[in-house]
Protein backbone atom coordinates (compact mmCIF):
# COMPACT_ATOMS: atom_id res chain seq x y z
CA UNK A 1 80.01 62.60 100.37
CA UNK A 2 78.13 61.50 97.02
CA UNK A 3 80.56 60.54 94.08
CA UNK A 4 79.60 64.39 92.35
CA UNK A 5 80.79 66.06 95.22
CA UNK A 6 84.10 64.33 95.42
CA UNK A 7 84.73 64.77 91.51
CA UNK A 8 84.64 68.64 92.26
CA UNK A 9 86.40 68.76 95.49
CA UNK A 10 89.49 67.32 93.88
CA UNK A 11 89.77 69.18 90.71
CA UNK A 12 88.02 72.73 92.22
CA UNK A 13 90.19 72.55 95.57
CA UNK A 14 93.94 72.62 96.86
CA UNK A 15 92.99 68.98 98.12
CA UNK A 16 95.32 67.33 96.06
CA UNK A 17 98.33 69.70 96.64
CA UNK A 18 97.93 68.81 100.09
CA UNK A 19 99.97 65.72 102.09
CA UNK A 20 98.00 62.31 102.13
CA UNK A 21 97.38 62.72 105.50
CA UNK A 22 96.07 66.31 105.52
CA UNK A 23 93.28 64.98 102.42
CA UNK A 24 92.37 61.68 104.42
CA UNK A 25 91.71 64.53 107.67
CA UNK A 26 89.30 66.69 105.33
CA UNK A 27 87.56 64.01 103.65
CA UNK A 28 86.76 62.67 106.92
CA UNK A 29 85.58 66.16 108.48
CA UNK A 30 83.68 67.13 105.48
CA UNK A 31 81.99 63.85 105.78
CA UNK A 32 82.01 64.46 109.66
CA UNK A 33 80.14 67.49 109.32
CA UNK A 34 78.47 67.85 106.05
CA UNK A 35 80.40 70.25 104.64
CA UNK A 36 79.49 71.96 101.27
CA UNK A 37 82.03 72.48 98.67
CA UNK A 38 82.55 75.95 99.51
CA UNK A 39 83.68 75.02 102.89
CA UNK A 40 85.38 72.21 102.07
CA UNK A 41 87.52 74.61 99.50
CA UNK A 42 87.94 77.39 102.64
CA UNK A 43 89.45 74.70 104.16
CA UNK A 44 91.67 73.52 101.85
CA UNK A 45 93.54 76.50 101.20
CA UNK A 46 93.43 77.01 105.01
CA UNK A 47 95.68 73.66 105.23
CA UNK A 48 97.80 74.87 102.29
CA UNK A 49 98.32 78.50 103.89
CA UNK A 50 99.19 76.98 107.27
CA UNK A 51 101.63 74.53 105.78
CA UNK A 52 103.10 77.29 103.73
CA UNK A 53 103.53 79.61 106.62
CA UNK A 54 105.24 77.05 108.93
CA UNK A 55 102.48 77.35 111.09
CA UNK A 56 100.20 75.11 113.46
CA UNK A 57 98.69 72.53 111.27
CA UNK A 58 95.13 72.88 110.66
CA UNK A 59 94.69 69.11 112.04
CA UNK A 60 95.91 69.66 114.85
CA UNK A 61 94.24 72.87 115.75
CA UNK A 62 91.28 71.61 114.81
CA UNK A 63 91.23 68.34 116.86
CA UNK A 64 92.23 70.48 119.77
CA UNK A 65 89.05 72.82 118.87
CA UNK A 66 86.86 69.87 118.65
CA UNK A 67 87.17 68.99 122.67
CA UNK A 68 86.16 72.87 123.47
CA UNK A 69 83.76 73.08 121.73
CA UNK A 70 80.25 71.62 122.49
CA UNK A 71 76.82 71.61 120.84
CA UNK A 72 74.96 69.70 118.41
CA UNK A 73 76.54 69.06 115.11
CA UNK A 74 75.42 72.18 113.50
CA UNK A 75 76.56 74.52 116.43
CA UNK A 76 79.90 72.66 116.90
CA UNK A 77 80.47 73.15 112.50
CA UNK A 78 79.19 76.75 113.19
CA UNK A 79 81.77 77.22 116.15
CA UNK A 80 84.46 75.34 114.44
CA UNK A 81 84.50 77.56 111.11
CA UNK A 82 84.45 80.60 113.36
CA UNK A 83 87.32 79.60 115.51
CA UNK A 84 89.14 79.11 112.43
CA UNK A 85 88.37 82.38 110.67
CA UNK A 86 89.46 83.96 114.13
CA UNK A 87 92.81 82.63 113.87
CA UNK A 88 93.55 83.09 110.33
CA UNK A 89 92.82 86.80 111.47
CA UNK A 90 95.01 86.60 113.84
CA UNK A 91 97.70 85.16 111.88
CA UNK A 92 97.43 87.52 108.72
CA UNK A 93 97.18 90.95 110.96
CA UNK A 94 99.71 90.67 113.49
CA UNK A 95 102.92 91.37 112.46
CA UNK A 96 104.11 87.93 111.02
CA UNK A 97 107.48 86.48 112.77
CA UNK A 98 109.95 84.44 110.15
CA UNK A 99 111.53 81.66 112.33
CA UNK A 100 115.46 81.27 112.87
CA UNK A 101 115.72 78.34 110.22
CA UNK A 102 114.98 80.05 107.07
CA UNK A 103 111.54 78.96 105.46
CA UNK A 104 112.55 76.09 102.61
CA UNK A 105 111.48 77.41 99.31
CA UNK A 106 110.26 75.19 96.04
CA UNK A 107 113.38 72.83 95.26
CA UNK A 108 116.23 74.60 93.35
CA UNK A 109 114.92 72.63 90.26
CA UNK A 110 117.70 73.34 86.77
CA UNK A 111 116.41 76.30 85.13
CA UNK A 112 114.85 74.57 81.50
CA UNK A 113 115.89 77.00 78.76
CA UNK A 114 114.05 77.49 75.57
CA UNK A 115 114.80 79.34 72.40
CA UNK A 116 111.53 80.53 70.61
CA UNK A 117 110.65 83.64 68.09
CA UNK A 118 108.97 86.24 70.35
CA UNK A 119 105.29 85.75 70.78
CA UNK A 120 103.31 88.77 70.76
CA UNK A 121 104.55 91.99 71.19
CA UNK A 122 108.19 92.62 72.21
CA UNK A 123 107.97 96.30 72.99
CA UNK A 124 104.75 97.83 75.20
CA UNK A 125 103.38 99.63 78.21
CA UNK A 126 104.11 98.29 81.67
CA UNK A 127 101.30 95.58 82.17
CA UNK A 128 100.78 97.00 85.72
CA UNK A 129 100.21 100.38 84.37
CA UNK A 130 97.35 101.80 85.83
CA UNK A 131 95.67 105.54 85.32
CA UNK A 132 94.35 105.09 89.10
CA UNK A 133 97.98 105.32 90.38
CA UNK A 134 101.00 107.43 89.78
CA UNK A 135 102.95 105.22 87.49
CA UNK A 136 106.29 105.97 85.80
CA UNK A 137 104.90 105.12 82.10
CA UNK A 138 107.51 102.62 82.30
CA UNK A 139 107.62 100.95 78.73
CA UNK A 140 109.09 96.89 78.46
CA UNK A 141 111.03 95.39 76.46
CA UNK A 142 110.41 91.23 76.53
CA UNK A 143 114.33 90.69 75.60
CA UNK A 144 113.78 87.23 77.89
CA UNK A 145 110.55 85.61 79.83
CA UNK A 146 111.05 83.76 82.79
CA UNK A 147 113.29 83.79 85.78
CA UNK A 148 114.61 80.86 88.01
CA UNK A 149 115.82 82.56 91.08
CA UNK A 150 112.69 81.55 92.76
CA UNK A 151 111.17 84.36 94.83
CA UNK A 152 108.01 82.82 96.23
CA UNK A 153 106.08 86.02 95.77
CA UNK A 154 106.97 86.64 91.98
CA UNK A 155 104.31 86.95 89.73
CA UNK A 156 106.70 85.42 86.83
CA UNK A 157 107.87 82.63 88.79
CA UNK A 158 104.31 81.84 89.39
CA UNK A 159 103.19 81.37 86.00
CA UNK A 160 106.53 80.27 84.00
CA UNK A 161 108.55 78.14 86.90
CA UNK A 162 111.72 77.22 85.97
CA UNK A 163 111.37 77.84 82.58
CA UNK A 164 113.20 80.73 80.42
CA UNK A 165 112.38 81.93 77.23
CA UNK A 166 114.96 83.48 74.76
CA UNK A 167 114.20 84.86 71.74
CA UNK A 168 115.33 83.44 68.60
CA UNK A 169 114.93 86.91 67.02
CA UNK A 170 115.44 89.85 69.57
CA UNK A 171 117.82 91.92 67.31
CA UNK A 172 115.85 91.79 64.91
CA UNK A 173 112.88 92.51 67.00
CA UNK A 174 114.39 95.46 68.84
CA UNK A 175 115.60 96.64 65.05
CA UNK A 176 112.23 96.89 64.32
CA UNK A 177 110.77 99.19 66.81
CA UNK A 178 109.58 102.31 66.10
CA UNK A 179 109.67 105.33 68.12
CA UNK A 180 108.13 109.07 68.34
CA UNK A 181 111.05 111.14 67.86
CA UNK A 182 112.04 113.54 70.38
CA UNK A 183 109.92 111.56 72.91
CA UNK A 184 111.30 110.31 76.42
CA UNK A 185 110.70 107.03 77.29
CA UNK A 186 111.50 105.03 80.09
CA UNK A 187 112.31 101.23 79.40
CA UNK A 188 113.13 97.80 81.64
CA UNK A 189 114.00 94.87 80.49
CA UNK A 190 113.73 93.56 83.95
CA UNK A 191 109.90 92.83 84.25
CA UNK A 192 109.66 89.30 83.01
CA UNK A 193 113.14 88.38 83.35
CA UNK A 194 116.48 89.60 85.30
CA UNK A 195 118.64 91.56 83.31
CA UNK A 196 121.99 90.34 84.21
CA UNK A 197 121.28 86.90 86.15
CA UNK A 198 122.29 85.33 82.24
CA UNK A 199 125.01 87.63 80.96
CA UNK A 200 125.04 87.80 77.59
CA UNK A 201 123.91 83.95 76.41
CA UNK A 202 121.75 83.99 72.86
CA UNK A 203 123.24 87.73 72.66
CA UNK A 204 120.67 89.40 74.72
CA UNK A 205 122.67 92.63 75.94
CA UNK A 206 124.82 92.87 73.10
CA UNK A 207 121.35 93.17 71.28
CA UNK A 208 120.22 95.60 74.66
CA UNK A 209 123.49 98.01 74.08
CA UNK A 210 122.79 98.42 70.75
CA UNK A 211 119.27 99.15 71.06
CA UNK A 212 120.22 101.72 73.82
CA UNK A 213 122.78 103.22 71.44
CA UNK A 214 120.36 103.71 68.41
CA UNK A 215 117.82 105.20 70.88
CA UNK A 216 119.61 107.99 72.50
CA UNK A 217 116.51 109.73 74.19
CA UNK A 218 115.64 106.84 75.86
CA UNK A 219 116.27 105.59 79.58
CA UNK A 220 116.75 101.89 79.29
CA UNK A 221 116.78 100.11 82.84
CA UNK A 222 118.23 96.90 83.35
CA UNK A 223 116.45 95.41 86.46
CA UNK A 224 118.36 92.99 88.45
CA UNK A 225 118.53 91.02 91.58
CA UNK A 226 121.57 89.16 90.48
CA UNK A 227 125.71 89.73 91.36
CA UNK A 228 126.46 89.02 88.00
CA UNK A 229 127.76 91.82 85.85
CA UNK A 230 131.00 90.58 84.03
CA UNK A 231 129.37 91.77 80.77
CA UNK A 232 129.18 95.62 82.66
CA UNK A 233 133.00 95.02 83.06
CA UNK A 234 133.97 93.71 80.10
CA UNK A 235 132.03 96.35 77.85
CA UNK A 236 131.63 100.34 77.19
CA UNK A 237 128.19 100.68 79.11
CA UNK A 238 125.90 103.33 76.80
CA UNK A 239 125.29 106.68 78.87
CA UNK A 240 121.50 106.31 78.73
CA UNK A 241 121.66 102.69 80.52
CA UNK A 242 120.59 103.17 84.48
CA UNK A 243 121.55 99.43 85.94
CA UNK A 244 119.10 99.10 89.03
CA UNK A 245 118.97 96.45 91.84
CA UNK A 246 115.59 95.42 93.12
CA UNK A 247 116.93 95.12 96.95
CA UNK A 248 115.56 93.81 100.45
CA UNK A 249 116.43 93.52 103.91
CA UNK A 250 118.19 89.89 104.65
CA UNK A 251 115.52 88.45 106.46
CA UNK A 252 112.97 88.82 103.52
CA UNK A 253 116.12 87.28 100.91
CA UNK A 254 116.74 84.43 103.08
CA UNK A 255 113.28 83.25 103.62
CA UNK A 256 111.34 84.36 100.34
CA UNK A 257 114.41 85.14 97.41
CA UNK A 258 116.01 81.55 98.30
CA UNK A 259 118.48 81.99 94.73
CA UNK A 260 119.10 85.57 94.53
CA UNK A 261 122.22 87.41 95.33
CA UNK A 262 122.82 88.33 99.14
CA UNK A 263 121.60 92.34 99.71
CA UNK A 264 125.79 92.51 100.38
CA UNK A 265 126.77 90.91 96.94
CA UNK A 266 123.83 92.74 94.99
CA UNK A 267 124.88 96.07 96.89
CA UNK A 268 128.60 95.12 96.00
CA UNK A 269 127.76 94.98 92.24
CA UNK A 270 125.94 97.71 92.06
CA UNK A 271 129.01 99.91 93.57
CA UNK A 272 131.31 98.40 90.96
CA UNK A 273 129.02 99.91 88.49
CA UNK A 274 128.39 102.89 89.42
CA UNK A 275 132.50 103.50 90.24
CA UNK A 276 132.38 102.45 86.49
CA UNK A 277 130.42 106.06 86.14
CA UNK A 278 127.03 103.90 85.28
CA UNK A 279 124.46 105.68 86.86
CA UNK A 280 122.23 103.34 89.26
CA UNK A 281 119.15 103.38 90.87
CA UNK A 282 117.70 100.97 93.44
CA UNK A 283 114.10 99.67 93.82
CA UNK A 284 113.11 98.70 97.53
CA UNK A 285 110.45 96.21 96.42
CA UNK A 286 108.13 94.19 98.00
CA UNK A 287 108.10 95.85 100.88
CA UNK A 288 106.99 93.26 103.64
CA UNK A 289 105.49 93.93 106.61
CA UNK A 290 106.82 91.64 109.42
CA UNK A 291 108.06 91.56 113.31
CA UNK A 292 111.41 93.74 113.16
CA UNK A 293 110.60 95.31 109.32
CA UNK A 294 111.04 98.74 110.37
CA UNK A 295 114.51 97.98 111.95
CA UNK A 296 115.60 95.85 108.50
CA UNK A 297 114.26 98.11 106.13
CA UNK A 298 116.04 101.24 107.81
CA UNK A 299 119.72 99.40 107.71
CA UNK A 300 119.08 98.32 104.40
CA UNK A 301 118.88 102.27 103.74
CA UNK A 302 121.30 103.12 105.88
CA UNK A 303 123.91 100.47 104.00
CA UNK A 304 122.91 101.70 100.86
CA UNK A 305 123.46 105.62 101.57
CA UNK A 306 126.95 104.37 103.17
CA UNK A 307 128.14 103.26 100.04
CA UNK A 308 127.15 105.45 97.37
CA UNK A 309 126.70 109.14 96.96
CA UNK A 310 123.79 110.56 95.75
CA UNK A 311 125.06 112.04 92.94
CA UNK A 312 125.36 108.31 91.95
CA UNK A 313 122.12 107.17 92.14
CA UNK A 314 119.03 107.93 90.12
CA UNK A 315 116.33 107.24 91.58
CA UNK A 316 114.64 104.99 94.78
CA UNK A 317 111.54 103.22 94.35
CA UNK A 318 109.11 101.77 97.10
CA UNK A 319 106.96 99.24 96.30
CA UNK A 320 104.25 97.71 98.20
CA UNK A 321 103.86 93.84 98.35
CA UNK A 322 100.43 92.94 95.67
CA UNK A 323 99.59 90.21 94.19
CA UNK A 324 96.95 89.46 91.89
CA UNK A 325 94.25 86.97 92.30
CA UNK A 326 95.79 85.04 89.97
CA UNK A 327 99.04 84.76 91.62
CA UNK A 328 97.89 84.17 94.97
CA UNK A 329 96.54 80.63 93.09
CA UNK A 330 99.61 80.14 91.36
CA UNK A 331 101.67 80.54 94.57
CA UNK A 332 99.44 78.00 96.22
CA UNK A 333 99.33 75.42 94.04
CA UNK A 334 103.08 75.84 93.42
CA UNK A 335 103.80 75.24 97.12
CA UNK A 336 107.10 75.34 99.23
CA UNK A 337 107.47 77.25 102.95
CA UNK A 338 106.54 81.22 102.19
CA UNK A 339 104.75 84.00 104.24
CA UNK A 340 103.89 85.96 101.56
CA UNK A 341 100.10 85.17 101.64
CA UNK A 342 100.49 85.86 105.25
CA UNK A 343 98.98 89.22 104.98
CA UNK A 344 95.42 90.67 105.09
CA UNK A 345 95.32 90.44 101.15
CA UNK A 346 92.65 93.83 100.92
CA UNK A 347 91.86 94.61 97.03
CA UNK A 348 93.08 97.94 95.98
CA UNK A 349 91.23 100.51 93.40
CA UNK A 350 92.62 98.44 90.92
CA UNK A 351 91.77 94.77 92.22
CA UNK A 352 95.55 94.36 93.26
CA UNK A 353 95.34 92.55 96.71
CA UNK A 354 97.81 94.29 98.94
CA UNK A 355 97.93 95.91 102.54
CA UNK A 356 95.49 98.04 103.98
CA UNK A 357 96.24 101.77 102.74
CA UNK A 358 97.12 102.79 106.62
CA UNK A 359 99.67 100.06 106.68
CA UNK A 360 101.55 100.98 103.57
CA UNK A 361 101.21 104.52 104.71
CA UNK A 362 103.08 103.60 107.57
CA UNK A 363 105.97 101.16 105.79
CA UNK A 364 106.24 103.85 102.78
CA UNK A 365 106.26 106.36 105.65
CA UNK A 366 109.33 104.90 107.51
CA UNK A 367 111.33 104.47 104.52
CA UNK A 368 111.03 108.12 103.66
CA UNK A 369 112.04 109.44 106.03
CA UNK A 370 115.18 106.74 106.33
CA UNK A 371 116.41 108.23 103.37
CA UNK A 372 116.31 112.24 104.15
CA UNK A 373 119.49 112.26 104.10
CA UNK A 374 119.20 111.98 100.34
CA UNK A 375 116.35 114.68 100.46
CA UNK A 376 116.27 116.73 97.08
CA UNK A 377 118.70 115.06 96.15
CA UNK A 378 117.49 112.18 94.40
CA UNK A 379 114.31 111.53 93.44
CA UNK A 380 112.08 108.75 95.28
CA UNK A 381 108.72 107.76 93.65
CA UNK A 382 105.79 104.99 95.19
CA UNK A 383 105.74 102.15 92.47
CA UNK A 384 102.05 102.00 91.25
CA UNK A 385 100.48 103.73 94.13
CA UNK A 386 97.21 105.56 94.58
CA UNK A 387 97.07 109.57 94.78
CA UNK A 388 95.81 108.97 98.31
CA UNK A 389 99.40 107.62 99.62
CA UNK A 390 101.57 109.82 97.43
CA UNK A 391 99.64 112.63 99.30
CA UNK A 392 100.02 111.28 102.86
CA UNK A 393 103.52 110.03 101.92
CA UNK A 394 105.39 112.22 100.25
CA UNK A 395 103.31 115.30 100.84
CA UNK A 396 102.74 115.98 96.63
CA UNK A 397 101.89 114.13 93.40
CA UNK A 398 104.61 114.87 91.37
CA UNK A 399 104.39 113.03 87.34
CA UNK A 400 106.68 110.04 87.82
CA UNK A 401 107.15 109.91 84.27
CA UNK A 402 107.72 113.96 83.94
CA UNK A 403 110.42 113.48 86.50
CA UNK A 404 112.29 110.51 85.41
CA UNK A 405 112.42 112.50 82.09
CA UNK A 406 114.04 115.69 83.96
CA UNK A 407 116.79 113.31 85.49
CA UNK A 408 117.22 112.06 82.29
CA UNK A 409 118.05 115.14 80.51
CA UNK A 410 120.26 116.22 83.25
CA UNK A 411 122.20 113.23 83.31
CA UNK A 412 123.01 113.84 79.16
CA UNK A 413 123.42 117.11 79.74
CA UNK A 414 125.55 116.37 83.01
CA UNK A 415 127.55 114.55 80.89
């Protein structure tokens, strides 16, 4: 390998986020073989995937693959690469299997927290907001950025790490904001931070309440995956605050949310709230598609629905694992044992890499019809989902954002 090709192969590859060992093995191949730098990047992220994944190393496979395989050089490269695409097929298709001894996330690292002015913006449309899909409208509000509870799929842990940002001026931020009167809107200031995982430090939901409280037509969602809501107790909770709990099943907490809240103590909170007369609403999100999924997903439902009514709950959302492209390099080069990647990764309408549209058919499909029960009763809503699905799914294409409104003005009304 000239000294050219080298330079690129370590600063355009996952070759140095790899073990010692594992970059002696591909220098050697690529040498071995003549591999170009495409290939030698395909096989890179190969070995980072299968390390990842908990999975048969690619050394090993391959050194097994080299004795069946026969040929001249080029045929035995030619049959090599094959074999491996064949098995990385295999592997991202099949219904992936998480192993008894939880997968070992990044380090739980201290959180480092920073107080800054906002940058940018600190009130706008849902970045994922897309006029391809049947979105909510959801507006955010940036009260925080960051979040160190380490979900291995989480576009914000991918790009921040364990670092939080608080503002240095959300009051007056929030203070500043101007509305159309009249106008519904629905707001989170869950997407780039939890809403309750910090309680109140720097201020941020005594700034949130009385935001809510000058905004009266407004739906403001706190999004959480925390157990944490001594703030909730402690103070009068504004009528137009929903508190919602992004929930899984335990096998996807224990392997890919390694510093959340169990589903039992997020569940837990969530009833204290809601016997508190907060309305809540829960958001079933990623869904993951793995060996016993359809048994997890439908006792997560079924422990939900035993402990609230649902004159209690808002709304249910299901949500799709996606990533984005640059995620899925984030979440590589960040490391630590995950399946997320493990998944056929096919680009939506949008360029969101997801599932096949047949397979979230089939997990949004499931989880429907888990909560009939519930039917007409509350409303349940795709999260950023193509017209497509909502049709197969849920049989109509209702406005999300027309319909969150409608609860909305029931609830004041209601109350």
């Amino acid at each position: 390998m000239d000294s050219q090709l080298r330079e690129r192969v370590y600063s355009d590859t996952l070759l140095p986020a790899l073990e010692a060992e594992d970059q002696i093995f591909l220098l050697r191949i690529a040498d071995s073989y003549r591999f170009d730098l495409d290939q030698i990047q395909h096989l890179a992220t190969t070995a980072r995937d299968l390390e990842m994944w908990r999975e048969t190393p690619l050394v090993a496979l391959w050194e097994d693959w080299e004795t069946e395989i026969p040929g001249s050089l080029e045929e035995r490269k030619h049959g090599l690469l094959k074999k491996l695409d064949s098995h990385l097929e295999i592997l991202r298709t099949q219904a992936k299997i998480y192993p008894t001894e939880p997968l070992r996330g990044l380090p739980h690292g201290k959180a480092t927290l920073v107080r800054r002015p906002t940058p940018g913006k600190v009130f706008t449309l849902c970045p994922y907001f897309s006029k391809d899909a049947n979105c909510c409208g959801l507006h955010s509000l940036e009260a925080a950025s960051g979040c160190a509870i380490g979900c291995s799929f989480c576009s914000v842990s991918a790009s921040t790490g364990n670092r939080v940002e608080f503002s240095t001026d959300l009051a007056d931020r929030l203070a500043a904001i101007e509305l159309e009167p009249d106008r519904f809107y629905h707001v989170s200031a869950g997407q780039s931070s939890d809403s309750l995982a910090w309680g109140n430090r720097h201020g941020i939901l005594d700034a949130l309440f009385d935001f809510a409280r000058r905004h009266p037509a407004i739906q403001l969602e706190l999004r959480s995956k925390s157990d944490r809501i001594d703030y909730l107790q402690r103070h009068e909770i504004p009528d137009n605050i929903i508190c919602t709990w992004a929930v899984n099943t335990d096998t996807i907490i224990r392997n890919e949310e390694h510093w959340s809240a169990s589903l039992h103590g997020r569940l837990h909170a969530a009833r204290k709230v809601a016997d508190m007369g907060t309305r809540v609403g829960f958001r079933i999100d990623p869904i993951i598609h793995y060996q016993s999924w359809r048994e997890d997903y439908i006792s997560l439902i079924g422990q939900t629905m035993a402990l609230f009514s649902p004159e209690e709950v808002d709304f249910v959302s299901l949500g799709a694992a996606w990533f984005t492209r640059s995620v899925v390099r984030e979440i590589r080069h960040r490391g630590g044992e995950s399946k997320a990647l493990q998944m056929p990764l096919v680009e939506d309408p949008k360029g969101k890499l997801t599932y096949p549209q047949a397979t979230r058919i089939e997990l949004y499909s499931t989880l429907h019809t888990a909560l009939q029960p519930w039917q007409n009763r509350i409303f349940v809503f795709l999260c950023m989902e193509t017209m497509p699905v909502w049709q197969a799914v849920l049989e109509e294409c209702v406005s999300v954002s027309e319909e969150l409104e409608r609860i909305f003005v029931r609830r004041r009304r209601s109350g």
